[in-house]
PDB file of N, CA and C in Angstrom:
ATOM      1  N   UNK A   1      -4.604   0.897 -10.982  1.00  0.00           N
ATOM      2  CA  UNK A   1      -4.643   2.231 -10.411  1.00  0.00           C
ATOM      3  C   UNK A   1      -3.272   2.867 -10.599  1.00  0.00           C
ATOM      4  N   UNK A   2      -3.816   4.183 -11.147  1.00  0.00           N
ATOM      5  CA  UNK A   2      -1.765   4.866 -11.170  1.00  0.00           C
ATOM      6  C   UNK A   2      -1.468   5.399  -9.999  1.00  0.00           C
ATOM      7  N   UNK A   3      -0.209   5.184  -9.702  1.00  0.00           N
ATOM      8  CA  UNK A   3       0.705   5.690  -8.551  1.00  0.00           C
ATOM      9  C   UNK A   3       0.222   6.791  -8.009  1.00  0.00           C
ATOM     10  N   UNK A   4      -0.359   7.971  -8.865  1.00  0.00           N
ATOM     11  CA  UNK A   4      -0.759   9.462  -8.416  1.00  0.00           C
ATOM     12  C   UNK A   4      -1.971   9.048  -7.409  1.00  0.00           C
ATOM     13  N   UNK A   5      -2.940   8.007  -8.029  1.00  0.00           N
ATOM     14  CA  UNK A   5      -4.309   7.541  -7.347  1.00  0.00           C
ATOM     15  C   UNK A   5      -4.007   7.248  -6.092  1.00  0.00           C
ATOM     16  N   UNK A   6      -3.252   5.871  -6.437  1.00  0.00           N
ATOM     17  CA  UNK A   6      -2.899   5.532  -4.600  1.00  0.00           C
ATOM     18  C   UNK A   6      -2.616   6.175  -3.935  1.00  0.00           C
ATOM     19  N   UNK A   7      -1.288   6.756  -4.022  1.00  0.00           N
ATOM     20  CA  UNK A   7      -1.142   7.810  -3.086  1.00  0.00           C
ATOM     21  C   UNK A   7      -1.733   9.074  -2.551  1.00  0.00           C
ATOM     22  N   UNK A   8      -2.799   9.254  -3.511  1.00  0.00           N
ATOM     23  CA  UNK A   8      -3.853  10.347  -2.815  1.00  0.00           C
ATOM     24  C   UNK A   8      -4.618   9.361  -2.136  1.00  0.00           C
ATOM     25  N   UNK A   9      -5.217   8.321  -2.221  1.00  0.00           N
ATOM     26  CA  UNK A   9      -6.045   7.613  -1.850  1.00  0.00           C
ATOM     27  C   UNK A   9      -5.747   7.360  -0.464  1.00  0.00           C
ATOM     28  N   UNK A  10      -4.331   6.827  -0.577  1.00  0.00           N
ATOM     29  CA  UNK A  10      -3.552   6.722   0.597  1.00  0.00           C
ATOM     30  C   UNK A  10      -3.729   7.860   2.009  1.00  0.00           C
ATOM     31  N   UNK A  11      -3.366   9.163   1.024  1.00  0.00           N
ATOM     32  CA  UNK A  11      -3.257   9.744   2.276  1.00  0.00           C
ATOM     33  C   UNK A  11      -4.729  10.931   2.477  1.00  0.00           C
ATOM     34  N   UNK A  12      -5.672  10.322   1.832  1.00  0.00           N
ATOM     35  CA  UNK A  12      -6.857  10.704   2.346  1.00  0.00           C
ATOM     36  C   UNK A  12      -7.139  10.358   3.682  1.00  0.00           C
ATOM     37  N   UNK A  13      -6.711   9.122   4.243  1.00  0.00           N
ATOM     38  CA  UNK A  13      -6.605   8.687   5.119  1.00  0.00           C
ATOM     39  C   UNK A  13      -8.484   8.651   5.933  1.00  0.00           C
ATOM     40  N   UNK A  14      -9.189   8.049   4.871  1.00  0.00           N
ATOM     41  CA  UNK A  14     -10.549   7.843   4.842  1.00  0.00           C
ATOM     42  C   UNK A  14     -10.727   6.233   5.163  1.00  0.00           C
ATOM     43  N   UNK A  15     -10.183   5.794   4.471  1.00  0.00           N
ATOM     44  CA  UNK A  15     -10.352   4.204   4.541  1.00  0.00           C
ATOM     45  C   UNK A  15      -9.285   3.170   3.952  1.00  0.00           C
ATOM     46  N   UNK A  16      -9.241   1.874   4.983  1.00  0.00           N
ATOM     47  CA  UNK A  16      -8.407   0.725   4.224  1.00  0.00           C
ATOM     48  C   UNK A  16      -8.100   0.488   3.196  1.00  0.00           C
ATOM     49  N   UNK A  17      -6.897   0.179   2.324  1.00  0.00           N
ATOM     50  CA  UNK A  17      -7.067  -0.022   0.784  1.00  0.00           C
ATOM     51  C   UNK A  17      -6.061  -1.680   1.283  1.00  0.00           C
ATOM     52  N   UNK A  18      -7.189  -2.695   0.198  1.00  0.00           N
ATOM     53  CA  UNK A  18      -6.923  -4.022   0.170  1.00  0.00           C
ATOM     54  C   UNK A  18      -6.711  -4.438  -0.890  1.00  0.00           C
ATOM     55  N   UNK A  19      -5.962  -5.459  -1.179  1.00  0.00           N
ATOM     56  CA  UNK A  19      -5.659  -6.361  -2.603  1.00  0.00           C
ATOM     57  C   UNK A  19      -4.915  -6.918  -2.423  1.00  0.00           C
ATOM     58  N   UNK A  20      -4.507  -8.338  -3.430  1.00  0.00           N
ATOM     59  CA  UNK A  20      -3.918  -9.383  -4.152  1.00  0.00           C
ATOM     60  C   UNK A  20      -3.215  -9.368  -4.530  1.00  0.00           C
ATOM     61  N   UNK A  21      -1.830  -9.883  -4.069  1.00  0.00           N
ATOM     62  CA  UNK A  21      -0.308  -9.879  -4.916  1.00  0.00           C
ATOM     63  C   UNK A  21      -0.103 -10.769  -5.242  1.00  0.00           C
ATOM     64  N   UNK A  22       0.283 -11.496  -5.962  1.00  0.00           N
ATOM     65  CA  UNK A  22       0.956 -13.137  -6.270  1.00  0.00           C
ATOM     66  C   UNK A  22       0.630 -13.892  -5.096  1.00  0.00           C
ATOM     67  N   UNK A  23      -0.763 -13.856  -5.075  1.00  0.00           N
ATOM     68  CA  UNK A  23      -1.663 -14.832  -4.518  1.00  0.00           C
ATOM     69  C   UNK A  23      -1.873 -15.073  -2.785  1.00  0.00           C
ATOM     70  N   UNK A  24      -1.240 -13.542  -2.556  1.00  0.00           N
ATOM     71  CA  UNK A  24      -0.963 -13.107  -1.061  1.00  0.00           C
ATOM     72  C   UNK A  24      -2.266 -11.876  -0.720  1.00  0.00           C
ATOM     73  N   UNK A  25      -2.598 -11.790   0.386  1.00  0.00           N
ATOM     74  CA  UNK A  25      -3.247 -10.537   0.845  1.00  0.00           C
ATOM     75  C   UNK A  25      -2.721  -9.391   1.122  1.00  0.00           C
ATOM     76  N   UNK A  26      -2.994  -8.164   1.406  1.00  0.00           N
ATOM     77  CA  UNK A  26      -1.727  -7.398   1.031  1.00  0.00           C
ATOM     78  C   UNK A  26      -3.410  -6.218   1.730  1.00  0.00           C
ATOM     79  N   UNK A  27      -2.672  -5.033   2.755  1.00  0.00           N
ATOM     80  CA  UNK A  27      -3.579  -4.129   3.149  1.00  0.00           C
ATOM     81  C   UNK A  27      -3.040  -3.107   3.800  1.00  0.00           C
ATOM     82  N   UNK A  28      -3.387  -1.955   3.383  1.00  0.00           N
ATOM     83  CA  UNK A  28      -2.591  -0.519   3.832  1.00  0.00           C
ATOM     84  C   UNK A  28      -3.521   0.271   4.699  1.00  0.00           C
ATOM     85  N   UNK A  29      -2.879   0.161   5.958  1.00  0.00           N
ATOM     86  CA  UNK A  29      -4.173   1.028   6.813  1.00  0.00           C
ATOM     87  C   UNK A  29      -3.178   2.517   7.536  1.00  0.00           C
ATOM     88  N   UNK A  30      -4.193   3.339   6.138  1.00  0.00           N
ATOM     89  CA  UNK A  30      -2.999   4.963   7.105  1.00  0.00           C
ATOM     90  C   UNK A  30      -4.190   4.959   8.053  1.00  0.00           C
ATOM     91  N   UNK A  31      -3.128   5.373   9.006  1.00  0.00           N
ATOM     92  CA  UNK A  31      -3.783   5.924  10.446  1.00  0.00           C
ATOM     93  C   UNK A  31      -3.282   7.932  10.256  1.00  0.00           C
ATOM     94  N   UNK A  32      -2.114   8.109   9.895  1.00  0.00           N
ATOM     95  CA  UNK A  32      -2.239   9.716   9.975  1.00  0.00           C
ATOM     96  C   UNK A  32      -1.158   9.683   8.751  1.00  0.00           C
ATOM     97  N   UNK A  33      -0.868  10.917   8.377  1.00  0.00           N
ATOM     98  CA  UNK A  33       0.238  11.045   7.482  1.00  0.00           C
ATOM     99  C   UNK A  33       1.475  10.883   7.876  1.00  0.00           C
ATOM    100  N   UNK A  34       2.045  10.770   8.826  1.00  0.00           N
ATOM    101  CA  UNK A  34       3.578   9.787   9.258  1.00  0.00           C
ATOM    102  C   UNK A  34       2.818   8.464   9.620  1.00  0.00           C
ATOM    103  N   UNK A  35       1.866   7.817   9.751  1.00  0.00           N
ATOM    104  CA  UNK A  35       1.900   6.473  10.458  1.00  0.00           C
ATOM    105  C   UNK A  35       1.009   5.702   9.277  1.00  0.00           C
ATOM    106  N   UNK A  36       1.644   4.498   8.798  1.00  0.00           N
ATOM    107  CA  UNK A  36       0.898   3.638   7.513  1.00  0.00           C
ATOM    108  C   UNK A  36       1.487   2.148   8.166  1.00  0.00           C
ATOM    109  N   UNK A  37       0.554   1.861   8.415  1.00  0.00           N
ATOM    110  CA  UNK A  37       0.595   0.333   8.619  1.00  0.00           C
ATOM    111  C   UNK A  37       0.149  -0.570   7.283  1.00  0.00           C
ATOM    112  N   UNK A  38       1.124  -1.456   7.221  1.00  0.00           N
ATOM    113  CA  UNK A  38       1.061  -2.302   5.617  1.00  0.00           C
ATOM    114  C   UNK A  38       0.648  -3.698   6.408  1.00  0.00           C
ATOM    115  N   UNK A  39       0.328  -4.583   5.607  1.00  0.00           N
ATOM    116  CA  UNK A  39       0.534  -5.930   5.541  1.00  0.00           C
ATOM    117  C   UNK A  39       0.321  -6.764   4.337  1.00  0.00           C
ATOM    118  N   UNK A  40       1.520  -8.259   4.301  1.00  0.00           N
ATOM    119  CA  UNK A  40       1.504  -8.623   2.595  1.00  0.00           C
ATOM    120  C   UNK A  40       1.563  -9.945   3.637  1.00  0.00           C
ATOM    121  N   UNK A  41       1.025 -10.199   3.160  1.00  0.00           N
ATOM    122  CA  UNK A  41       0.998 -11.931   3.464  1.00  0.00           C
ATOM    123  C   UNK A  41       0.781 -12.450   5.260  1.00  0.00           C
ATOM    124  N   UNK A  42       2.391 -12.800   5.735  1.00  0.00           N
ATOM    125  CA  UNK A  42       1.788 -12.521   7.094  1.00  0.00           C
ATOM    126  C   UNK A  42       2.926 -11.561   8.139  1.00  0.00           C
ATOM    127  N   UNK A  43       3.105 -10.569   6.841  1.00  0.00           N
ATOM    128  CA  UNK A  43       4.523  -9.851   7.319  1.00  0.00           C
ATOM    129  C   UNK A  43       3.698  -8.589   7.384  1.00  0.00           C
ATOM    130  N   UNK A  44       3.783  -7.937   8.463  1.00  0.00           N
ATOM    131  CA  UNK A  44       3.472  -6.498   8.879  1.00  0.00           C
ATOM    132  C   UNK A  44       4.848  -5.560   8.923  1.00  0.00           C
ATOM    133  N   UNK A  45       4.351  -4.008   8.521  1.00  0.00           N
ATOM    134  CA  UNK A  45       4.788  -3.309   8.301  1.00  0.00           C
ATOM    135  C   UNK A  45       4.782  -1.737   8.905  1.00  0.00           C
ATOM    136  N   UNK A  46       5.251  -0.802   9.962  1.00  0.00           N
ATOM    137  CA  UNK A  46       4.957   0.386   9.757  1.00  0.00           C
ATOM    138  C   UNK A  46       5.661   1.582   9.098  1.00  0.00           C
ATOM    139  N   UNK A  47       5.661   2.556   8.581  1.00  0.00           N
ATOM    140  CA  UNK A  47       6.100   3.320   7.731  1.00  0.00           C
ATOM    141  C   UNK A  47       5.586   4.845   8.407  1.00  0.00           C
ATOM    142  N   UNK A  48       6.522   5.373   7.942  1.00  0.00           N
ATOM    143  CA  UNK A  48       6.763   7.130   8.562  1.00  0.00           C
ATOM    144  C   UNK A  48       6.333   7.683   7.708  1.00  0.00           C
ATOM    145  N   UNK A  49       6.792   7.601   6.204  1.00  0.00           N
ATOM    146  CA  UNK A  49       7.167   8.625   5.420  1.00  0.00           C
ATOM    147  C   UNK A  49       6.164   7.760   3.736  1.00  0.00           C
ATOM    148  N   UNK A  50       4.951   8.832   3.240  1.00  0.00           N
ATOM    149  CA  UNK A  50       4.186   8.226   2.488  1.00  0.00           C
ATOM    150  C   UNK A  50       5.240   7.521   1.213  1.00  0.00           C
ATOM    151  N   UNK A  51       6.359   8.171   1.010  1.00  0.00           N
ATOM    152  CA  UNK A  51       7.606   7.867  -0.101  1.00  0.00           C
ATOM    153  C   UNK A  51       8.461   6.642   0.310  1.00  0.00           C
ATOM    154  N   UNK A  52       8.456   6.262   2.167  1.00  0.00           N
ATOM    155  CA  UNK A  52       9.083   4.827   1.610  1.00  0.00           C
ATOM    156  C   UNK A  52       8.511   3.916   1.735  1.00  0.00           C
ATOM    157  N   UNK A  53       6.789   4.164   1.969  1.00  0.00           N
ATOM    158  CA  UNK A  53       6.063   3.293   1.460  1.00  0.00           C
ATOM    159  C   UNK A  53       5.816   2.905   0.297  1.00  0.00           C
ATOM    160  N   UNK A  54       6.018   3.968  -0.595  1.00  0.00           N
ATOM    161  CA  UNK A  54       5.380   3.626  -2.074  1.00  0.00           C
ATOM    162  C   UNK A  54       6.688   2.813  -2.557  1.00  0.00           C
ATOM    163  N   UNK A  55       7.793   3.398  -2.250  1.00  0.00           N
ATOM    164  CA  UNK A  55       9.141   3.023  -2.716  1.00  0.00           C
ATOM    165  C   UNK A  55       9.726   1.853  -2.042  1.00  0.00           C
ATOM    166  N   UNK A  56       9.325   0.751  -1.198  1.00  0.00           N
ATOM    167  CA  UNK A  56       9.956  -0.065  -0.684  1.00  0.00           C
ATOM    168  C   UNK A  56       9.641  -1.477  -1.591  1.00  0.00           C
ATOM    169  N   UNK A  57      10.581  -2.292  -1.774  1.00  0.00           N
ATOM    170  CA  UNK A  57      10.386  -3.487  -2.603  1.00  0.00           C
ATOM    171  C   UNK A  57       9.734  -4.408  -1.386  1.00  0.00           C
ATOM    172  N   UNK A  58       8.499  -4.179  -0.298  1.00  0.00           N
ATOM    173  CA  UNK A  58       7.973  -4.781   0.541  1.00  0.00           C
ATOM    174  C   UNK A  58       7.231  -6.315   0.047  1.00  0.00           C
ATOM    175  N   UNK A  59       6.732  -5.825  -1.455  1.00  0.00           N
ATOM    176  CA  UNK A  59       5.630  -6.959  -2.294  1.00  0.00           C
ATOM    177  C   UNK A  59       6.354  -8.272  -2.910  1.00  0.00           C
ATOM    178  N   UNK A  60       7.135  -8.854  -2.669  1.00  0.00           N
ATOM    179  CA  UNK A  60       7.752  -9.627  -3.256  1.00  0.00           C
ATOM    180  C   UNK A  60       8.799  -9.330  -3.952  1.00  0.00           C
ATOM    181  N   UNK A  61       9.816  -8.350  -2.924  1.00  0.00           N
ATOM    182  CA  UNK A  61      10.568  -7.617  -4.040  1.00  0.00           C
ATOM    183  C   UNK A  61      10.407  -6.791  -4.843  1.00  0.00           C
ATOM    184  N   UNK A  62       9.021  -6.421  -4.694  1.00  0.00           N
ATOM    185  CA  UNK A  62       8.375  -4.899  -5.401  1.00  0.00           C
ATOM    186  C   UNK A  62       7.994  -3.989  -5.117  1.00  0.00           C
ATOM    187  N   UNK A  63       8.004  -2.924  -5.243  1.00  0.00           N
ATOM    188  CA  UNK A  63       7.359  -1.917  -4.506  1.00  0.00           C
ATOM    189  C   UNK A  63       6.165  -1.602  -5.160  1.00  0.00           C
ATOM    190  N   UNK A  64       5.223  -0.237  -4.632  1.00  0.00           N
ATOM    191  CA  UNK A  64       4.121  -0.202  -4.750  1.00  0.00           C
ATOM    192  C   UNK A  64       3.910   0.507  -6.028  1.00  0.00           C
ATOM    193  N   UNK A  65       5.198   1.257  -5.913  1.00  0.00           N
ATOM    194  CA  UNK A  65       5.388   2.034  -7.610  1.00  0.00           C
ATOM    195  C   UNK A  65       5.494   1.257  -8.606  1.00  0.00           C
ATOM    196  N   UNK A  66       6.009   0.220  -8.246  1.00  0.00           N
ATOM    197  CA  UNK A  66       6.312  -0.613  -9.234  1.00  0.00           C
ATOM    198  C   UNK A  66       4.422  -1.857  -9.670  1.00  0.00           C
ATOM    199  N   UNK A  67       4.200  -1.599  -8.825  1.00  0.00           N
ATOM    200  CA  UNK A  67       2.821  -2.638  -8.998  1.00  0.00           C
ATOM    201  C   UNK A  67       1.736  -2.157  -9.103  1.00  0.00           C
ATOM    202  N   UNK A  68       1.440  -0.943  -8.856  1.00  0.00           N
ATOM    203  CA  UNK A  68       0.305  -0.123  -8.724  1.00  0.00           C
ATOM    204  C   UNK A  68      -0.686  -0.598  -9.892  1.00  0.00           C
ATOM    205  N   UNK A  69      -0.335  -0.452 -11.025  1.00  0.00           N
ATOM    206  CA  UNK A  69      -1.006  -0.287 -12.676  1.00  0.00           C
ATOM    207  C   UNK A  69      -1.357  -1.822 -12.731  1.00  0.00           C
ATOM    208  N   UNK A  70      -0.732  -2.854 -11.854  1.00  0.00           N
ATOM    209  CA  UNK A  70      -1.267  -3.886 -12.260  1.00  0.00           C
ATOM    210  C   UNK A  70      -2.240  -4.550 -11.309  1.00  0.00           C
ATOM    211  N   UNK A  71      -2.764  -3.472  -9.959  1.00  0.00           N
ATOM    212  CA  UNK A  71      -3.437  -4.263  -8.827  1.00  0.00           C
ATOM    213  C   UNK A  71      -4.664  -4.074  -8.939  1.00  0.00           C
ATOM    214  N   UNK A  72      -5.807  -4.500  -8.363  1.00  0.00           N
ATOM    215  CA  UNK A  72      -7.027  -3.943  -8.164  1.00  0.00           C
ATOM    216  C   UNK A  72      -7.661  -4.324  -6.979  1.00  0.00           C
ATOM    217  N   UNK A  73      -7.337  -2.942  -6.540  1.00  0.00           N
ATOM    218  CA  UNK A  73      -7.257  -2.188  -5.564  1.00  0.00           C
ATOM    219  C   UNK A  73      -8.969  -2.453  -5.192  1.00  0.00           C
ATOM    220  N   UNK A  74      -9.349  -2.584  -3.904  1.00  0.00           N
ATOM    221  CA  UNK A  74     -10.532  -2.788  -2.955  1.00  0.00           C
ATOM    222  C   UNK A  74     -10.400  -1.609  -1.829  1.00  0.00           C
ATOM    223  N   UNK A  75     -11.441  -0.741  -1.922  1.00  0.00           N
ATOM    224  CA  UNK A  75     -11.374   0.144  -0.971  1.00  0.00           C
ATOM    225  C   UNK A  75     -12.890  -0.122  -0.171  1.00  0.00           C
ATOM    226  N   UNK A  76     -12.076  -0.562   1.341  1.00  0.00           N
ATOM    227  CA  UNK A  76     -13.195  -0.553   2.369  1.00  0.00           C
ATOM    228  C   UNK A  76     -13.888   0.272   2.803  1.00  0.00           C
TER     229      UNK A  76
END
């Protein structure tokens, strides 16, 4: 999925988006456009701002910009 996708996807703020990182679970639940709750493994996350979500190296040292094109993405 490209970066433009997620992040609309994201802040449709319709439903959960889930997937697989280097063999971790990994799940983004926006609740409103300042509030995004993440989780990668068994590390939780909340986030303000849809940009330092996409932009944080949260994934193993990666961020979401950086991984997007290679995930596949499960929307609940």
């Amino acid at each position: 999925m490209k970066r433009s996708e997620l992040k609309k996807q994201i802040l449709e703020l319709t439903q959960d988006i889930t997937f697989e990182y280097n063999g971790k679970f990994a799940c983004i639940n926006p609740w409103s456009v300042d509030k995004f709750q993440v989780g990668f493994g068994n590390v939780a996350k909340t986030y303000t701002d849809i940009n330092d979500l996409m932009n944080d190296p949260f994934y193993d040292g990666n961020s979401l910009t950086e991984i997007c094109d290679t995930l596949q993405i499960e929307l609940v």
